[in-house]
N, C-alpha and C. Protein backbone atom coordinates (compact mmCIF):
# COMPACT_ATOMS: atom_id res chain seq x y z
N UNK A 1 -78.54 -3.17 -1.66
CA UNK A 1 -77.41 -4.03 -1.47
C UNK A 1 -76.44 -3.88 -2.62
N UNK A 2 -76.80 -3.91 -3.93
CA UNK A 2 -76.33 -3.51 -4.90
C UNK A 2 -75.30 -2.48 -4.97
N UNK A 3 -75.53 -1.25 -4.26
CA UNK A 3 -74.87 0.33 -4.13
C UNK A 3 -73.88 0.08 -3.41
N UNK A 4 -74.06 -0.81 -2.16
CA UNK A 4 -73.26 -1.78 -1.25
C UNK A 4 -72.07 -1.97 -1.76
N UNK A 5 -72.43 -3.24 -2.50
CA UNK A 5 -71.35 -4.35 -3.10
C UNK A 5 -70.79 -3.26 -4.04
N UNK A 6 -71.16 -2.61 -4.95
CA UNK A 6 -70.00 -1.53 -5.74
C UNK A 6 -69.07 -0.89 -5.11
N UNK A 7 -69.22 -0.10 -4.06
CA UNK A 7 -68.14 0.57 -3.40
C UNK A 7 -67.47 -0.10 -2.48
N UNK A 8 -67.82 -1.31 -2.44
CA UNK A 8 -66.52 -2.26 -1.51
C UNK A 8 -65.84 -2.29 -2.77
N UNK A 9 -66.66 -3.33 -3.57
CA UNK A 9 -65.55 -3.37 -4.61
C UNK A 9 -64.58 -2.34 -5.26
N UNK A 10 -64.96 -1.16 -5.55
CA UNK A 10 -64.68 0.01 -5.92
C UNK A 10 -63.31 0.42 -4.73
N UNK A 11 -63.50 0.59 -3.53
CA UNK A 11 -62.64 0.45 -2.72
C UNK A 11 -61.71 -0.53 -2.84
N UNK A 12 -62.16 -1.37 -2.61
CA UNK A 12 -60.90 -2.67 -3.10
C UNK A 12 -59.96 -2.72 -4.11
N UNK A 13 -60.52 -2.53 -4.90
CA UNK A 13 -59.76 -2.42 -6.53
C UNK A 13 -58.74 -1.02 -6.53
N UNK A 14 -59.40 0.49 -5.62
CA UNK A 14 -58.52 1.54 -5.23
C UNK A 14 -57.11 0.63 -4.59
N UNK A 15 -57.42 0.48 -3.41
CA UNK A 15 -56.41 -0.19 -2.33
C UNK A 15 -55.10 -0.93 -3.32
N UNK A 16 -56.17 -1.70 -3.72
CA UNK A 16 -55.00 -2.84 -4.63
C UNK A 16 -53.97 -1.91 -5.72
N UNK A 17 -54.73 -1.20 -6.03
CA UNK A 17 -53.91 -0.02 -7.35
C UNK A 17 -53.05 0.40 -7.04
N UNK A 18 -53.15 0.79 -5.65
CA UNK A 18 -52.00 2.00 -5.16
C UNK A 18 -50.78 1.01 -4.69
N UNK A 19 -51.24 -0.43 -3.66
CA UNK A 19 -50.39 -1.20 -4.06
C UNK A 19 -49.69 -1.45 -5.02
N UNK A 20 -49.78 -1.65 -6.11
CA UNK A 20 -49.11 -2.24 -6.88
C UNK A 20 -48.52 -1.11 -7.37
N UNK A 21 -49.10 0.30 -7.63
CA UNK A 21 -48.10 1.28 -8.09
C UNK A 21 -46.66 1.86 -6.99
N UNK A 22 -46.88 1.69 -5.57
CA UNK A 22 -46.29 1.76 -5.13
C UNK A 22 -45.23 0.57 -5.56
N UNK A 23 -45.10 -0.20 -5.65
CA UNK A 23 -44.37 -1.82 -5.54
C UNK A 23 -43.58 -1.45 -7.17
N UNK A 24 -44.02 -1.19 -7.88
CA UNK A 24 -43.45 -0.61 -9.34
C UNK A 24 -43.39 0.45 -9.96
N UNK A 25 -43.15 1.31 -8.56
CA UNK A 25 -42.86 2.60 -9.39
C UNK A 25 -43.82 3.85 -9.71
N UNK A 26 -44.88 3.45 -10.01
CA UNK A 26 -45.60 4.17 -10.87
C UNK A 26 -45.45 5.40 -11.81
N UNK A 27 -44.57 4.51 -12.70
CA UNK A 27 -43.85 5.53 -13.64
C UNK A 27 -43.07 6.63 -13.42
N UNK A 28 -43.03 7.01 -12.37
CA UNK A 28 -42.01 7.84 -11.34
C UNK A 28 -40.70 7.27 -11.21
N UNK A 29 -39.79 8.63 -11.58
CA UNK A 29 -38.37 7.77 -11.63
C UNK A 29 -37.77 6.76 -12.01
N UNK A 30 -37.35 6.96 -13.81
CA UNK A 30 -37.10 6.12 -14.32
C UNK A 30 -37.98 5.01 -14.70
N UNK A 31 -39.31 5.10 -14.55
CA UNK A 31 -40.27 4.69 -14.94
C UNK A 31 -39.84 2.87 -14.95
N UNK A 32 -40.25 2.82 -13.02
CA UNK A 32 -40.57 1.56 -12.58
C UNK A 32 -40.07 0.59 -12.32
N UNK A 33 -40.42 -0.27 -11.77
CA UNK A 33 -39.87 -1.91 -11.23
C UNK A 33 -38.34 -1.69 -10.97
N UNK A 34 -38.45 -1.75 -9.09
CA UNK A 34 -37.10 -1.63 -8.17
C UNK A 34 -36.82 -0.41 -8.33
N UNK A 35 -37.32 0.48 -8.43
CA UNK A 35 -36.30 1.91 -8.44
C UNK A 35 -35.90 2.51 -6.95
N UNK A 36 -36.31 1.93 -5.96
CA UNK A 36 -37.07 2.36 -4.81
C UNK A 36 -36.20 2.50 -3.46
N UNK A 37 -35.40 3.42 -3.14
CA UNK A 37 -35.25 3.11 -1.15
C UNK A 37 -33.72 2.67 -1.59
N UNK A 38 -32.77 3.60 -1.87
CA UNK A 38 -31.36 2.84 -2.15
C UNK A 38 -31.05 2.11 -3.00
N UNK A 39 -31.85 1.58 -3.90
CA UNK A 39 -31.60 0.52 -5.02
C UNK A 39 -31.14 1.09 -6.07
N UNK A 40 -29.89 0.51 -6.48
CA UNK A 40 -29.50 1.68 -8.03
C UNK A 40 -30.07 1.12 -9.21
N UNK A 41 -30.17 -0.04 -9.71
CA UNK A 41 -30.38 -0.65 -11.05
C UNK A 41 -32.05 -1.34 -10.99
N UNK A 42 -32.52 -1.41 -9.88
CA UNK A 42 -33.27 -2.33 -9.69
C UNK A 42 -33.36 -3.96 -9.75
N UNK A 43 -34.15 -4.25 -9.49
CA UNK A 43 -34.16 -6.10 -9.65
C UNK A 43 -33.18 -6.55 -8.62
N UNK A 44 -33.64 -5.86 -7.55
CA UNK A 44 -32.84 -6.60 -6.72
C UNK A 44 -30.80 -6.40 -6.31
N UNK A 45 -30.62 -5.63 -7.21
CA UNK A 45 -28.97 -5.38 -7.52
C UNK A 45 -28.78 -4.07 -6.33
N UNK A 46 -28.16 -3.90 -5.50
CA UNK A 46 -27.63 -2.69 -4.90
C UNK A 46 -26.41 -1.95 -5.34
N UNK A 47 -26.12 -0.79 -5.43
CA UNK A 47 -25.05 -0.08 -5.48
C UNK A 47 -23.76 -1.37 -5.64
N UNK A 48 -23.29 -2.00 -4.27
CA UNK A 48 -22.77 -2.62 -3.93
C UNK A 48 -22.33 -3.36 -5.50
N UNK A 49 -23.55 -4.23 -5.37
CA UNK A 49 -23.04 -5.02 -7.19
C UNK A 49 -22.50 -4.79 -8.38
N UNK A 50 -23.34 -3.67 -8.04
CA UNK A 50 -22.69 -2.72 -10.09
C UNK A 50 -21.78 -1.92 -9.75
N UNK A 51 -20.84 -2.30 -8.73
CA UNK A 51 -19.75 -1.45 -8.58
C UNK A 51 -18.70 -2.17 -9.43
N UNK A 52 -18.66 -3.38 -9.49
CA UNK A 52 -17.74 -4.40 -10.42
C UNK A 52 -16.80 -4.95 -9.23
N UNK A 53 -15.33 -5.52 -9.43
CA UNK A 53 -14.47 -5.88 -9.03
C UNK A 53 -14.47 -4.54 -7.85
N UNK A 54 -14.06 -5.02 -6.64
CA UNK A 54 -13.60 -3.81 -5.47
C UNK A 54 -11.99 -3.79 -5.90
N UNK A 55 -11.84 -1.98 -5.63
CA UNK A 55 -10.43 -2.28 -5.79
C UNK A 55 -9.84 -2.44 -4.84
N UNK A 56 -8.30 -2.85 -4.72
CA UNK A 56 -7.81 -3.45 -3.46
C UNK A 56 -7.06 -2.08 -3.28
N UNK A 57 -6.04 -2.10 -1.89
CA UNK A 57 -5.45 -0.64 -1.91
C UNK A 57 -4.40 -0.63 -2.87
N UNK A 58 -3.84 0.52 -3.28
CA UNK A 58 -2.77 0.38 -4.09
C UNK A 58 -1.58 0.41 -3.47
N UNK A 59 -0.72 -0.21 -3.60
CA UNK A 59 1.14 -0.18 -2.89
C UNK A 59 1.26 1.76 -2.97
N UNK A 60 2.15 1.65 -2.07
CA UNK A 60 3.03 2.62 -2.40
C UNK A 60 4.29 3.27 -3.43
N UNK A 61 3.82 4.26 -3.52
CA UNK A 61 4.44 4.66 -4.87
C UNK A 61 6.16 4.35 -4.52
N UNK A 62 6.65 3.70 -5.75
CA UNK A 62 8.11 3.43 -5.34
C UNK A 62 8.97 4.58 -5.92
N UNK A 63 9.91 5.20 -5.43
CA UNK A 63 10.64 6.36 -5.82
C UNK A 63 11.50 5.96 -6.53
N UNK A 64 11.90 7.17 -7.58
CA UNK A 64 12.61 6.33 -8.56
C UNK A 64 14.02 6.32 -8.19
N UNK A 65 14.88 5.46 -8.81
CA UNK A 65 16.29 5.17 -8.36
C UNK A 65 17.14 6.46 -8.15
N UNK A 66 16.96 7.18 -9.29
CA UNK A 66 17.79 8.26 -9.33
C UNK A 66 17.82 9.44 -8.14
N UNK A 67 16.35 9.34 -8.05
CA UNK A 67 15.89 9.85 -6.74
C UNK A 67 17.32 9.63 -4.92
N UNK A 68 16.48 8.62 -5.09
CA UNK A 68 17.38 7.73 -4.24
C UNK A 68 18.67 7.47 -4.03
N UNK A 69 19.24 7.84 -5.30
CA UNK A 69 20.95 7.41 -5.51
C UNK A 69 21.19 9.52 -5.08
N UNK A 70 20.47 9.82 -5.64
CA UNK A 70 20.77 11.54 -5.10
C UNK A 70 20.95 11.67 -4.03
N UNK A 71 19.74 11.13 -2.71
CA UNK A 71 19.79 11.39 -1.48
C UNK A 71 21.25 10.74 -1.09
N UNK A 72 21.73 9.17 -1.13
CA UNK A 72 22.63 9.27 -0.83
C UNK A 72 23.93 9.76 -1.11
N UNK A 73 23.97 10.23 -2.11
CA UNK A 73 25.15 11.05 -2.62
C UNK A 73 25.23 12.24 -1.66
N UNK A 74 23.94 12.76 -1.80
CA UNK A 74 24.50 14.14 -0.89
C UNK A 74 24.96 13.52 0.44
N UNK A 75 24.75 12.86 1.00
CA UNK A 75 24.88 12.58 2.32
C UNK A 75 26.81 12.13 2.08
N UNK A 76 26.60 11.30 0.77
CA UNK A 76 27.99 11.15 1.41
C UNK A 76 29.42 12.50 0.98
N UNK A 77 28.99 13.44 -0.25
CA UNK A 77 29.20 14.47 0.21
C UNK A 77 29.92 15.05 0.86
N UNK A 78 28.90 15.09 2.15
CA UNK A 78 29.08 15.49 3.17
C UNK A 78 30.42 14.94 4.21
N UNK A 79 30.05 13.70 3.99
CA UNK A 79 31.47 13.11 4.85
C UNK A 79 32.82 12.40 3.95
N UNK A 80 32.60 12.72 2.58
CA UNK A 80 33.50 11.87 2.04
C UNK A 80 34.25 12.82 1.20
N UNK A 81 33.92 14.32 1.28
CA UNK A 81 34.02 15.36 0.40
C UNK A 81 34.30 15.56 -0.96
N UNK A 82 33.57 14.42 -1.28
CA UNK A 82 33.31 14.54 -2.92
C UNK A 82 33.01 15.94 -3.80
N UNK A 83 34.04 15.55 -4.88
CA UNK A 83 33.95 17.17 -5.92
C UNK A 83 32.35 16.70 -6.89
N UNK A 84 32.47 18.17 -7.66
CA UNK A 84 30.79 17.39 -8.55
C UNK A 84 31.20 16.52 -9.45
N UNK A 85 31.90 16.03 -10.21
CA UNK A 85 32.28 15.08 -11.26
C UNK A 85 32.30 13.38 -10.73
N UNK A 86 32.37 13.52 -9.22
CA UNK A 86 32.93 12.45 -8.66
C UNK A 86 31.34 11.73 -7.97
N UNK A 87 30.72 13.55 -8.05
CA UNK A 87 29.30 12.99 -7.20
C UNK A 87 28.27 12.35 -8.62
N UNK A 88 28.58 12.69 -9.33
CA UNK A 88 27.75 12.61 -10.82
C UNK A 88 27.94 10.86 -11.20
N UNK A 89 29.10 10.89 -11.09
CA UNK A 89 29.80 9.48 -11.78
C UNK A 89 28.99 8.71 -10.48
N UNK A 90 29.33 8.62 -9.33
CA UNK A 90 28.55 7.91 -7.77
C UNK A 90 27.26 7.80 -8.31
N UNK A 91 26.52 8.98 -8.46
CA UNK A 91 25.09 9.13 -8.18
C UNK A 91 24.66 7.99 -9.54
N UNK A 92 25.07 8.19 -10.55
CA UNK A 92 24.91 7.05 -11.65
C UNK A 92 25.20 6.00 -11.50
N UNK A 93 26.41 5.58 -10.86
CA UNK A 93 27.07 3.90 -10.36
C UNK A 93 25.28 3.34 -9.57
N UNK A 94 25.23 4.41 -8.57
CA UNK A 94 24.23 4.19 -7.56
C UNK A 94 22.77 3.88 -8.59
N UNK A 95 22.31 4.66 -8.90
CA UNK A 95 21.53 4.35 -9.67
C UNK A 95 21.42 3.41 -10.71
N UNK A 96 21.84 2.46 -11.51
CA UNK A 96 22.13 1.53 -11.86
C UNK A 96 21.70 0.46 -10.86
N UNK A 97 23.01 0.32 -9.85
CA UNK A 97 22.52 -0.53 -8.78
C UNK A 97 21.14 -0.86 -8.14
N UNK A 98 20.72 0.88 -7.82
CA UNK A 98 19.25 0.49 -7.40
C UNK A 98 17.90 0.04 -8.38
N UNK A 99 18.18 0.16 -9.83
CA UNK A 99 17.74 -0.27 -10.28
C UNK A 99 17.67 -1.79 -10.52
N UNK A 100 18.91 -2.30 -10.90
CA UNK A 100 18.90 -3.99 -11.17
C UNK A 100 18.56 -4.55 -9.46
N UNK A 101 19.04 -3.59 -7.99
CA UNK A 101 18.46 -4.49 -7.20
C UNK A 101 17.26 -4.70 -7.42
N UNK A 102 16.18 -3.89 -7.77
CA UNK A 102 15.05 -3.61 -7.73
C UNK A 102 14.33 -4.85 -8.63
N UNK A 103 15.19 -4.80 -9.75
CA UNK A 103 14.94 -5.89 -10.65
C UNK A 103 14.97 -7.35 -10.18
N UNK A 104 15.77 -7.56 -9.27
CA UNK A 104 16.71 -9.00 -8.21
C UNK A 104 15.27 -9.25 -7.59
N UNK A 105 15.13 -8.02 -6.89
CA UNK A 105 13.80 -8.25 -5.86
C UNK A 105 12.59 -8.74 -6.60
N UNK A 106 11.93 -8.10 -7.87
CA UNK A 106 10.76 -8.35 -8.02
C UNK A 106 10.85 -9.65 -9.06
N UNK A 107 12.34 -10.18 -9.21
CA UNK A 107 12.55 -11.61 -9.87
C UNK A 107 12.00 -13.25 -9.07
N UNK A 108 10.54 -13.29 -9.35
CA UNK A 108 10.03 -14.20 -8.54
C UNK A 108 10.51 -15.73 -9.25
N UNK A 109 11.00 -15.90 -9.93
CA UNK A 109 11.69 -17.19 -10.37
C UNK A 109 13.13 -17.64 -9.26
N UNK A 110 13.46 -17.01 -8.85
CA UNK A 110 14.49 -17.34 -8.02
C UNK A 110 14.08 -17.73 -6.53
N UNK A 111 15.11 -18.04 -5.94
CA UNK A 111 14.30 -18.29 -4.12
C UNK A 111 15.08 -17.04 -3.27
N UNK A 112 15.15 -17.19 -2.17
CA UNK A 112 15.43 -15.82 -1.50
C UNK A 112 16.82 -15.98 -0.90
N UNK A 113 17.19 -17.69 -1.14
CA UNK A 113 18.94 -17.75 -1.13
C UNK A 113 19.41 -17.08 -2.51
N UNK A 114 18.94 -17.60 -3.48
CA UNK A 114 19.51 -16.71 -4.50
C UNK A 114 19.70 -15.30 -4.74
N UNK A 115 18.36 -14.67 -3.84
CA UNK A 115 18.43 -12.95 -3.93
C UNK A 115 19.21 -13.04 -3.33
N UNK A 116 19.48 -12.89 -2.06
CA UNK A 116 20.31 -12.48 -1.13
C UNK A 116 21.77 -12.73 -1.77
N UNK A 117 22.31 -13.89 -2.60
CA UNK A 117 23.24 -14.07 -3.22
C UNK A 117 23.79 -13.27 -4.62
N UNK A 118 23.07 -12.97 -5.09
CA UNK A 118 23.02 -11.92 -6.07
C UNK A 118 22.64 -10.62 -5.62
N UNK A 119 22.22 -10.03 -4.63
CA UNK A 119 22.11 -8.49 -3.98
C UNK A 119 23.48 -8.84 -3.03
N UNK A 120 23.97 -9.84 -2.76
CA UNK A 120 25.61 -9.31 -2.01
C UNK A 120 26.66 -9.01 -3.70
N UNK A 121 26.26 -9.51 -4.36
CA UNK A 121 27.24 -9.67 -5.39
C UNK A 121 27.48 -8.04 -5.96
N UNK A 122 26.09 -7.59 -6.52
CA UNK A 122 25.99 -6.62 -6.61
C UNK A 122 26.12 -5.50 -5.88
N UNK A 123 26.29 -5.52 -4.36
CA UNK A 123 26.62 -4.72 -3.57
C UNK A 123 28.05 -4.36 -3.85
N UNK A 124 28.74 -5.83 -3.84
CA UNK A 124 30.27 -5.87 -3.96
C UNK A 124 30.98 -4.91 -5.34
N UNK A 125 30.16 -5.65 -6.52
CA UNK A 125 30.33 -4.52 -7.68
C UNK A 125 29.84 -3.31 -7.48
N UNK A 126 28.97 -2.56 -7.39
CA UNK A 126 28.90 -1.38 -7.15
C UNK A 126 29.72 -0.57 -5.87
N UNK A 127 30.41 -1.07 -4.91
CA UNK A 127 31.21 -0.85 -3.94
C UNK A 127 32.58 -0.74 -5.21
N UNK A 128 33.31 -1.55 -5.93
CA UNK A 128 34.47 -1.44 -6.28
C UNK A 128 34.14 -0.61 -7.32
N UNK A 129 33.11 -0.02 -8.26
CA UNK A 129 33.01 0.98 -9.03
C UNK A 129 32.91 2.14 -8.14
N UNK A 130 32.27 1.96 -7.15
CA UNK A 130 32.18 3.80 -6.23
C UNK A 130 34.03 3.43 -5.98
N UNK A 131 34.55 2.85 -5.36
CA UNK A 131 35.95 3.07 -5.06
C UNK A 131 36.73 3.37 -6.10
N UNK A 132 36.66 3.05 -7.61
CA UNK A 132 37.50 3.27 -8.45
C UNK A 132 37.56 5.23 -8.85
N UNK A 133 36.41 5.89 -8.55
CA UNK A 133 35.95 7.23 -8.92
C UNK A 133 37.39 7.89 -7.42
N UNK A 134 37.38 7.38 -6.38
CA UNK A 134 37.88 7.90 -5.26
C UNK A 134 39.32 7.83 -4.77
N UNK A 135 40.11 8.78 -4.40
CA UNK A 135 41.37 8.50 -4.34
C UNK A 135 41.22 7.95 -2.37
N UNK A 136 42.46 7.42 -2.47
CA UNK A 136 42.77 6.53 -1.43
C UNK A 136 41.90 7.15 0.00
N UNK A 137 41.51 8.21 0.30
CA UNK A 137 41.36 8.67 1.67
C UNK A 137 40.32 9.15 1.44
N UNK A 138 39.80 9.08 0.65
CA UNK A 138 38.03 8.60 0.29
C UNK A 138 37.47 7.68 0.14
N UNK A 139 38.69 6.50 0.42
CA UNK A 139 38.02 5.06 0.03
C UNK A 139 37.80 4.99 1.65
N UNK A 140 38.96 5.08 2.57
CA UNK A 140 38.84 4.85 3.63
C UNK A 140 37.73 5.44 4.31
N UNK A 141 37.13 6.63 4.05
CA UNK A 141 36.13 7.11 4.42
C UNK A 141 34.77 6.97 4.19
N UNK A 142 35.01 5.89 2.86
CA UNK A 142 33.92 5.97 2.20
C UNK A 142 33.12 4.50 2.98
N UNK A 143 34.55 3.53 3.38
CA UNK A 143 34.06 2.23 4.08
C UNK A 143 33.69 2.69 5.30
N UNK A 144 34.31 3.83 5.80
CA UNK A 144 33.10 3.94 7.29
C UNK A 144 31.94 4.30 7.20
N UNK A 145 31.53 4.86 5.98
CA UNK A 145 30.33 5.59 5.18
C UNK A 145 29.60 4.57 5.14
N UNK A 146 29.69 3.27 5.19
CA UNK A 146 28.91 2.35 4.75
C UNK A 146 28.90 1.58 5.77
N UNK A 147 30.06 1.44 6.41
CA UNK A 147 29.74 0.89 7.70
C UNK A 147 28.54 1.56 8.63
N UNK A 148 28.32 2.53 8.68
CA UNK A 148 27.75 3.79 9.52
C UNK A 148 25.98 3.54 9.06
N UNK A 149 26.04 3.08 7.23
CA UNK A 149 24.36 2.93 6.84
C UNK A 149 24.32 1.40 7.50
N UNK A 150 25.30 0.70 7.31
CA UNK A 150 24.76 -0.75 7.99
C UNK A 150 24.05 -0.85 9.24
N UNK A 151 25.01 0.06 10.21
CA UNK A 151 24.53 0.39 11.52
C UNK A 151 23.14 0.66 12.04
N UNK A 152 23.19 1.65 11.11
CA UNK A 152 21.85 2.27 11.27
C UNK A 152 20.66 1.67 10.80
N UNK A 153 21.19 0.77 9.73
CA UNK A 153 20.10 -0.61 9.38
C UNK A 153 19.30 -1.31 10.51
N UNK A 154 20.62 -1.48 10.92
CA UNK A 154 20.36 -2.83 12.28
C UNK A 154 20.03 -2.10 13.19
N UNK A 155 20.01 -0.95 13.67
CA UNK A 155 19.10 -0.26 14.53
C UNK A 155 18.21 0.14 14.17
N UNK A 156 17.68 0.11 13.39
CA UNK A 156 16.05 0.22 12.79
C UNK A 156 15.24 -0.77 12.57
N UNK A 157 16.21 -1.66 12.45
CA UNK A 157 15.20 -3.16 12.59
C UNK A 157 15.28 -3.63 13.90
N UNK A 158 16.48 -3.64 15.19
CA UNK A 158 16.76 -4.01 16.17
C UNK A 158 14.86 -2.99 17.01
N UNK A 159 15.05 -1.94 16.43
CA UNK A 159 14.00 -0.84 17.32
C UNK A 159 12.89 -1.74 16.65
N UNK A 160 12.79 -2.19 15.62
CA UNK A 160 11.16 -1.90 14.89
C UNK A 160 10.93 -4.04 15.30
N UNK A 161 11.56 -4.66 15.68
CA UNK A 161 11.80 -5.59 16.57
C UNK A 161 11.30 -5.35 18.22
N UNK A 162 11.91 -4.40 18.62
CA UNK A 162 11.76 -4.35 19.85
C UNK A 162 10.36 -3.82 20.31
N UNK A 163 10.07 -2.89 19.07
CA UNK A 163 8.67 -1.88 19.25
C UNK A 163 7.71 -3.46 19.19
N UNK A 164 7.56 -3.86 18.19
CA UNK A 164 6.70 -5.48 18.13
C UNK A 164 6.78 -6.32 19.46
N UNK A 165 7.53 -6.44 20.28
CA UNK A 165 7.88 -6.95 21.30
C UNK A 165 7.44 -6.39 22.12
N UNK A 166 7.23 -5.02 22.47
CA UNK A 166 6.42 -4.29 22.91
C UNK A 166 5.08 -3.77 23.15
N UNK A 167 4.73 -4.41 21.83
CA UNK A 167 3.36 -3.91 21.54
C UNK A 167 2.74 -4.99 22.13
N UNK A 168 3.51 -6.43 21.48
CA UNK A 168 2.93 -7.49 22.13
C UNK A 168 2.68 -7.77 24.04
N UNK A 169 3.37 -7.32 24.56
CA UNK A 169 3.67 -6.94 25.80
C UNK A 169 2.26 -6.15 26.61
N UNK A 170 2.60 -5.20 25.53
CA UNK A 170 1.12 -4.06 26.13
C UNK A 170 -0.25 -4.50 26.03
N UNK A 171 -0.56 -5.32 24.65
CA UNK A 171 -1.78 -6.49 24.51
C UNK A 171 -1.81 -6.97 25.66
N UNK A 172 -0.85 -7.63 25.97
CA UNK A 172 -1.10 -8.85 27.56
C UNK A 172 -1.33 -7.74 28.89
N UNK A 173 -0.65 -6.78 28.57
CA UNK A 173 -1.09 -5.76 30.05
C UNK A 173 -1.99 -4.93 29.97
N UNK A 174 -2.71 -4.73 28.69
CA UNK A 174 -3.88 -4.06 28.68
C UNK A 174 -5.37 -4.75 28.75
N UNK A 175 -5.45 -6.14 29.18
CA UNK A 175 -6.16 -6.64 28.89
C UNK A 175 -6.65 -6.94 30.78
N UNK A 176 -8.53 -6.25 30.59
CA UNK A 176 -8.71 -6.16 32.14
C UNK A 176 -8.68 -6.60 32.85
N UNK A 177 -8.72 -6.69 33.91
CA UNK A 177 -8.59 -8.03 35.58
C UNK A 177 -10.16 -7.85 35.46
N UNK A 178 -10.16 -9.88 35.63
CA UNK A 178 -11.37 -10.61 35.35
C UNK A 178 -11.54 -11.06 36.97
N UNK A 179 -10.94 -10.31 37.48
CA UNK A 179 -11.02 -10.66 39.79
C UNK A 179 -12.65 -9.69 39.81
N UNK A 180 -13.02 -10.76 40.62
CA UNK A 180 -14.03 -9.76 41.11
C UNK A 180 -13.53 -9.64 42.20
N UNK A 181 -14.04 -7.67 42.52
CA UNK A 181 -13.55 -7.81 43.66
C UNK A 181 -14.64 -7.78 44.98
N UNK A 182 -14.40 -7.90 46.19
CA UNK A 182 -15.29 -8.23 47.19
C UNK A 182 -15.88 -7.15 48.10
């Protein structure tokens, strides 16, 4: 009975060993407790945790003014037949402008009657500095020039309006018939 009772026990005490080395490791990899099955740090912590703060997405990169005051220069250019001295002096007026709007906009102390009141103001000044660079039949051309970006404003919001109106539309008509039929 004796020879018995040893190798249960002997067995038992195996069983339990491998338990517990399994459960901590057994000095394998990083030698122990949680290393195991996806866990990065152990103790319970996943990847997930010790990643820190998630980052959020980042905005889009904003182009710089000068950038911007270029594109429209060439364009107007084109219809206002500006020499290079005249496009240089513009493209700088412009730039300026898009800068302090830029500044107007990200001025969160104010309310959005005030932007809007100070981005007409500034529109107005930078309009009578582009006119002062231009002789008379470039001014006239230059106000249809601007009439023409307004336009095209309001048809890009009139479309990007209408597309929303649309979309909403297609939600309600894409959604299946609940008829059974017979």
């Amino acid at each position: 009975m004796k020879p018995t009772l040893n190798l249960i026990i002997f067995v038992f005490t195996l069983f339990c060993f491998n338990t517990v080395s399994a459960q901590y490791g057994n000095g394998y990899y990083n030698n122990g407790y949680g290393n195991g099955y996806g866990r990065g740090g152990g103790i319970g912590m996943d990847r997930s945790m010790m990643a820190g703060p998630q980052s959020t997405p980042s905005k889009p990169k904003e182009t710089p003014p000068e950038q911007t005051a270029a594109l429209i220069v060439d364009q107007m250019k084109q219809q206002i037949n500006l020499d290079e001295l005249q496009s240089i002096a513009i493209s700088n007026v412009l730039a300026d402008s898009i800068r302090e709007q830029g500044i107007l906009l990200k001025n969160e102390s104010s309310s959005q009657d005030q932007k809007i009141e100070q981005i007409k103001a500034l529109r107005e000044s930078t309009d009578k500095k582009i006119s002062a660079f231009l002789n008379p039949d470039q001014v006239e051309k230059y106000k249809t020039f601007m009439d023409s970006l307004k336009e095209v404003k309001k048809t890009k919001s009139k479309k990007k309006k209408d597309k929303d109106s649309k979309e909403d539309s297609k939600e309600v008509k894409d959604l299946p018939d609940t008829k059974i039929s017979e």
